[in-house]
Protein backbone atom coordinates (compact mmCIF):
# COMPACT_ATOMS: atom_id res chain seq x y z
CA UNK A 1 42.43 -28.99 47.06
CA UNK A 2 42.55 -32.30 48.39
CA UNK A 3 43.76 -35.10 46.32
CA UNK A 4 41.42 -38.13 44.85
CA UNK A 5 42.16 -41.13 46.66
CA UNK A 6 41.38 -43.64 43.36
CA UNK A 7 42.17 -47.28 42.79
CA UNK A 8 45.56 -48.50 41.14
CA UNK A 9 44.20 -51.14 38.47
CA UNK A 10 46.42 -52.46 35.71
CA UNK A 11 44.73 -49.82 33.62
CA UNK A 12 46.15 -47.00 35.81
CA UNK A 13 49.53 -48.81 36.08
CA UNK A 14 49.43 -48.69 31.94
CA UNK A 15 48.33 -45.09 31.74
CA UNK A 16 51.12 -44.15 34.63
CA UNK A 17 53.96 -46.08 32.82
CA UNK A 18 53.05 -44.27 29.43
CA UNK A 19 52.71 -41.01 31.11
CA UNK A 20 49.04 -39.95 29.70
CA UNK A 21 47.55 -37.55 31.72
CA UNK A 22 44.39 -38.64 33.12
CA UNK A 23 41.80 -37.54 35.60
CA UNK A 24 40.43 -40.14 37.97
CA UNK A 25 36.02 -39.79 38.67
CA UNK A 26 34.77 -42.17 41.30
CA UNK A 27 30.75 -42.25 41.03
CA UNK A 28 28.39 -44.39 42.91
CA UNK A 29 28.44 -47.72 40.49
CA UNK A 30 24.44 -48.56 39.76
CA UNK A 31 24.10 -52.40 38.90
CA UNK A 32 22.93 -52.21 35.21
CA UNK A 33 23.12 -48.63 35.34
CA UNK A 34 25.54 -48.03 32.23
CA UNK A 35 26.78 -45.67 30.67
CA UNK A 36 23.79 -43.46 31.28
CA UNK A 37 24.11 -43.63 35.32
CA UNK A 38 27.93 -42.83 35.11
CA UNK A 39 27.05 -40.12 33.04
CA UNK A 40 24.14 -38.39 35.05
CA UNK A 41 26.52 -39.16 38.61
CA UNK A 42 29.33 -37.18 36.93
CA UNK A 43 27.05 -34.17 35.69
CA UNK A 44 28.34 -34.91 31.94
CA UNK A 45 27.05 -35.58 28.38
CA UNK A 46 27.04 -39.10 28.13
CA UNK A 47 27.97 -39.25 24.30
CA UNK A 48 31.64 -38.18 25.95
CA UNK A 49 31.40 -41.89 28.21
CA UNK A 50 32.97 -44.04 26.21
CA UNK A 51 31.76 -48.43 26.86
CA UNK A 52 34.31 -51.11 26.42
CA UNK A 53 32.20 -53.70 24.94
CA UNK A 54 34.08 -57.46 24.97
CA UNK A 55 32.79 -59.17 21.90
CA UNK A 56 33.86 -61.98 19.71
CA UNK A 57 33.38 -63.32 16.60
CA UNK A 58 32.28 -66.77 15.11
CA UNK A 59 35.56 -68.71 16.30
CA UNK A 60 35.22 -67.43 19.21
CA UNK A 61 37.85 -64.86 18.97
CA UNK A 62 37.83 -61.86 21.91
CA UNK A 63 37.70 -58.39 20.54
CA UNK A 64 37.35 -55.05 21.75
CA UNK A 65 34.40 -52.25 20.33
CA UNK A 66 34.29 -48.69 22.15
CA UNK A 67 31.55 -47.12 21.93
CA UNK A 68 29.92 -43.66 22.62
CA UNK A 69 27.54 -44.44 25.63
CA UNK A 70 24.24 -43.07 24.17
CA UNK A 71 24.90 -45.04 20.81
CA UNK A 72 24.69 -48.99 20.15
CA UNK A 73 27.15 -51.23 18.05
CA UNK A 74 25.72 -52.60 15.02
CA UNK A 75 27.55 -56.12 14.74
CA UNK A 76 26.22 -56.95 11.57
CA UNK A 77 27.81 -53.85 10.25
CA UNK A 78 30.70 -54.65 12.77
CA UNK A 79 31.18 -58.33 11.21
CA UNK A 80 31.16 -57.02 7.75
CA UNK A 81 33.44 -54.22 8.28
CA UNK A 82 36.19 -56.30 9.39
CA UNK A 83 35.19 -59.56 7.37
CA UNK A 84 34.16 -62.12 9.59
CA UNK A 85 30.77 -64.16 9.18
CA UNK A 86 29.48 -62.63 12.65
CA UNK A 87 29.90 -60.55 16.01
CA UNK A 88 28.62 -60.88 19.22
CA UNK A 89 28.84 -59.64 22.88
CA UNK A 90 30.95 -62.38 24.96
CA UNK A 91 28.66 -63.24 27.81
CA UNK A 92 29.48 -61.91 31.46
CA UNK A 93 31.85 -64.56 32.67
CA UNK A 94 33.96 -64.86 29.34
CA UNK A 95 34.26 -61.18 28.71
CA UNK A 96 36.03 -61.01 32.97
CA UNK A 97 38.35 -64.41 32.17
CA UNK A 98 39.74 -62.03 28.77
CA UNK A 99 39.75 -58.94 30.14
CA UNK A 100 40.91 -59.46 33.87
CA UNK A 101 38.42 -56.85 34.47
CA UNK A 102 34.54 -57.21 35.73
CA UNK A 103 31.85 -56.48 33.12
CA UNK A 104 30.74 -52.82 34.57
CA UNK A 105 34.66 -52.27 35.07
CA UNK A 106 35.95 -52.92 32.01
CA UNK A 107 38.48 -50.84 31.08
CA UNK A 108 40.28 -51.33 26.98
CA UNK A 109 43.98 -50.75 29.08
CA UNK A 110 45.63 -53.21 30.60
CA UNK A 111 43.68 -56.33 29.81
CA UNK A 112 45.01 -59.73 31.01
CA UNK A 113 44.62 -61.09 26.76
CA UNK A 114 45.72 -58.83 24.10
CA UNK A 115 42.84 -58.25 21.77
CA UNK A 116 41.86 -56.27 18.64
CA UNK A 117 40.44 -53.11 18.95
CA UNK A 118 38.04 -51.22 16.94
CA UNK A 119 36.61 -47.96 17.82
CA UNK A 120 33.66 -45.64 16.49
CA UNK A 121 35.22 -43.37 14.29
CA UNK A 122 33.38 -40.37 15.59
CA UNK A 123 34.97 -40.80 19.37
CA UNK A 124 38.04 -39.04 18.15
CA UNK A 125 36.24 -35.98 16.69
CA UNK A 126 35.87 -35.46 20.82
CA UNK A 127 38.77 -33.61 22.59
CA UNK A 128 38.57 -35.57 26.03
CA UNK A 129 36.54 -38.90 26.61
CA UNK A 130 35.82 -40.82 29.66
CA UNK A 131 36.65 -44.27 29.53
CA UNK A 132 36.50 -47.04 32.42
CA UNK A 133 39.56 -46.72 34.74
CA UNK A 134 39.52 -50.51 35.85
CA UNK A 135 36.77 -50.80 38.53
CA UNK A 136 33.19 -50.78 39.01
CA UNK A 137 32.15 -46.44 39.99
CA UNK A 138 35.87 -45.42 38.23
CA UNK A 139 36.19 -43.47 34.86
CA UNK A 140 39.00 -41.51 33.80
CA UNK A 141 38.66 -38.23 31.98
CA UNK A 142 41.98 -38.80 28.92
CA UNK A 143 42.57 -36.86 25.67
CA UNK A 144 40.70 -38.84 22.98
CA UNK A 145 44.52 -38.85 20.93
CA UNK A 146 46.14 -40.69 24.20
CA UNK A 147 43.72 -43.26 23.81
CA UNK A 148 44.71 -43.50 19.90
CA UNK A 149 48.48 -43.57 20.59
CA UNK A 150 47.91 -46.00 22.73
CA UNK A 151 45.46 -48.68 21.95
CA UNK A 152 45.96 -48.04 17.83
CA UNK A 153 42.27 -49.24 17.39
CA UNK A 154 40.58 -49.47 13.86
CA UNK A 155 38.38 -46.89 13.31
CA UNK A 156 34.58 -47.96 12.26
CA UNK A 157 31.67 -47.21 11.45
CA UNK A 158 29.27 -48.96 13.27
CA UNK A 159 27.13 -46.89 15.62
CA UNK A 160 23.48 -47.63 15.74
């Protein structure tokens, strides 16, 4: 079997010094494709593609939501969950300057700012999930409890 040839992001370089198995999946990136494209490119359910969605809240503070890829974030039910006043996505160009990663590549390891993170509850009733690896067309398959150990996110409640 030959071996994947895959890009070394920070998010890889995370994963690698932490020693969490992973399996790299390049796909054909679709410009505004989503989750959804990802998903039908890599012949799996897309409930299992997780989105790393760069919000903030009314001071402008950077957070991180993931997200089951068929499923929306409520961020009314975000903002009151975790008592601020209000949520909302960061637009393109402020979610790449926190990140370090492009919107449609955003991966939750490795970001250039240290953020919160909150994640839908139900994502760890999954065994493996596939999260962003970094780059545009690059998910890796992970064990829904590396990405726990890891990232320590808040669990929530929020899926619309």
């Amino acid at each position: 079997m030959a071996k994947i040839k895959f890009p070394v992001t920070p998010a890889v370089r995370l994963l690698k010094q932490h020693r969490v198995a992973f399996i790299p999946h390049l796909y054909s990136y679709q410009e505004k494709g989503g989750t959804a494209a990802s998903a039908r490119e890599l012949g799996i359910d897309e409930h299992r593609v997780i989105k790393t969605l760069i919000m903030e809240d009314e001071r402008r503070q950077p957070l991180i939501v993931l997200m089951h890829g068929d499923r929306e974030v409520s961020t009314r039910q975000l903002a009151r969950t975790i008592g601020c006043k209000s949520i909302q996505p960061c637009a393109p160009e402020v979610a790449n300057r926190h990140s370090g990663y492009l919107v449609g590549g955003t991966s939750p390891f490795g970001t250039r700012k240290q953020m919160p993170v909150y994640m839908e509850e139900s994502i760890t009733d999954l065994e493996t999930i596939y999260l962003n690896g970094g780059k545009r067309g690059f998910l890796v398959e992970i064990a829904a409890t590396d990405v726990t150990r890891l990232l320590e996110p808040r669990p929530v409640r929020v899926a619309i």
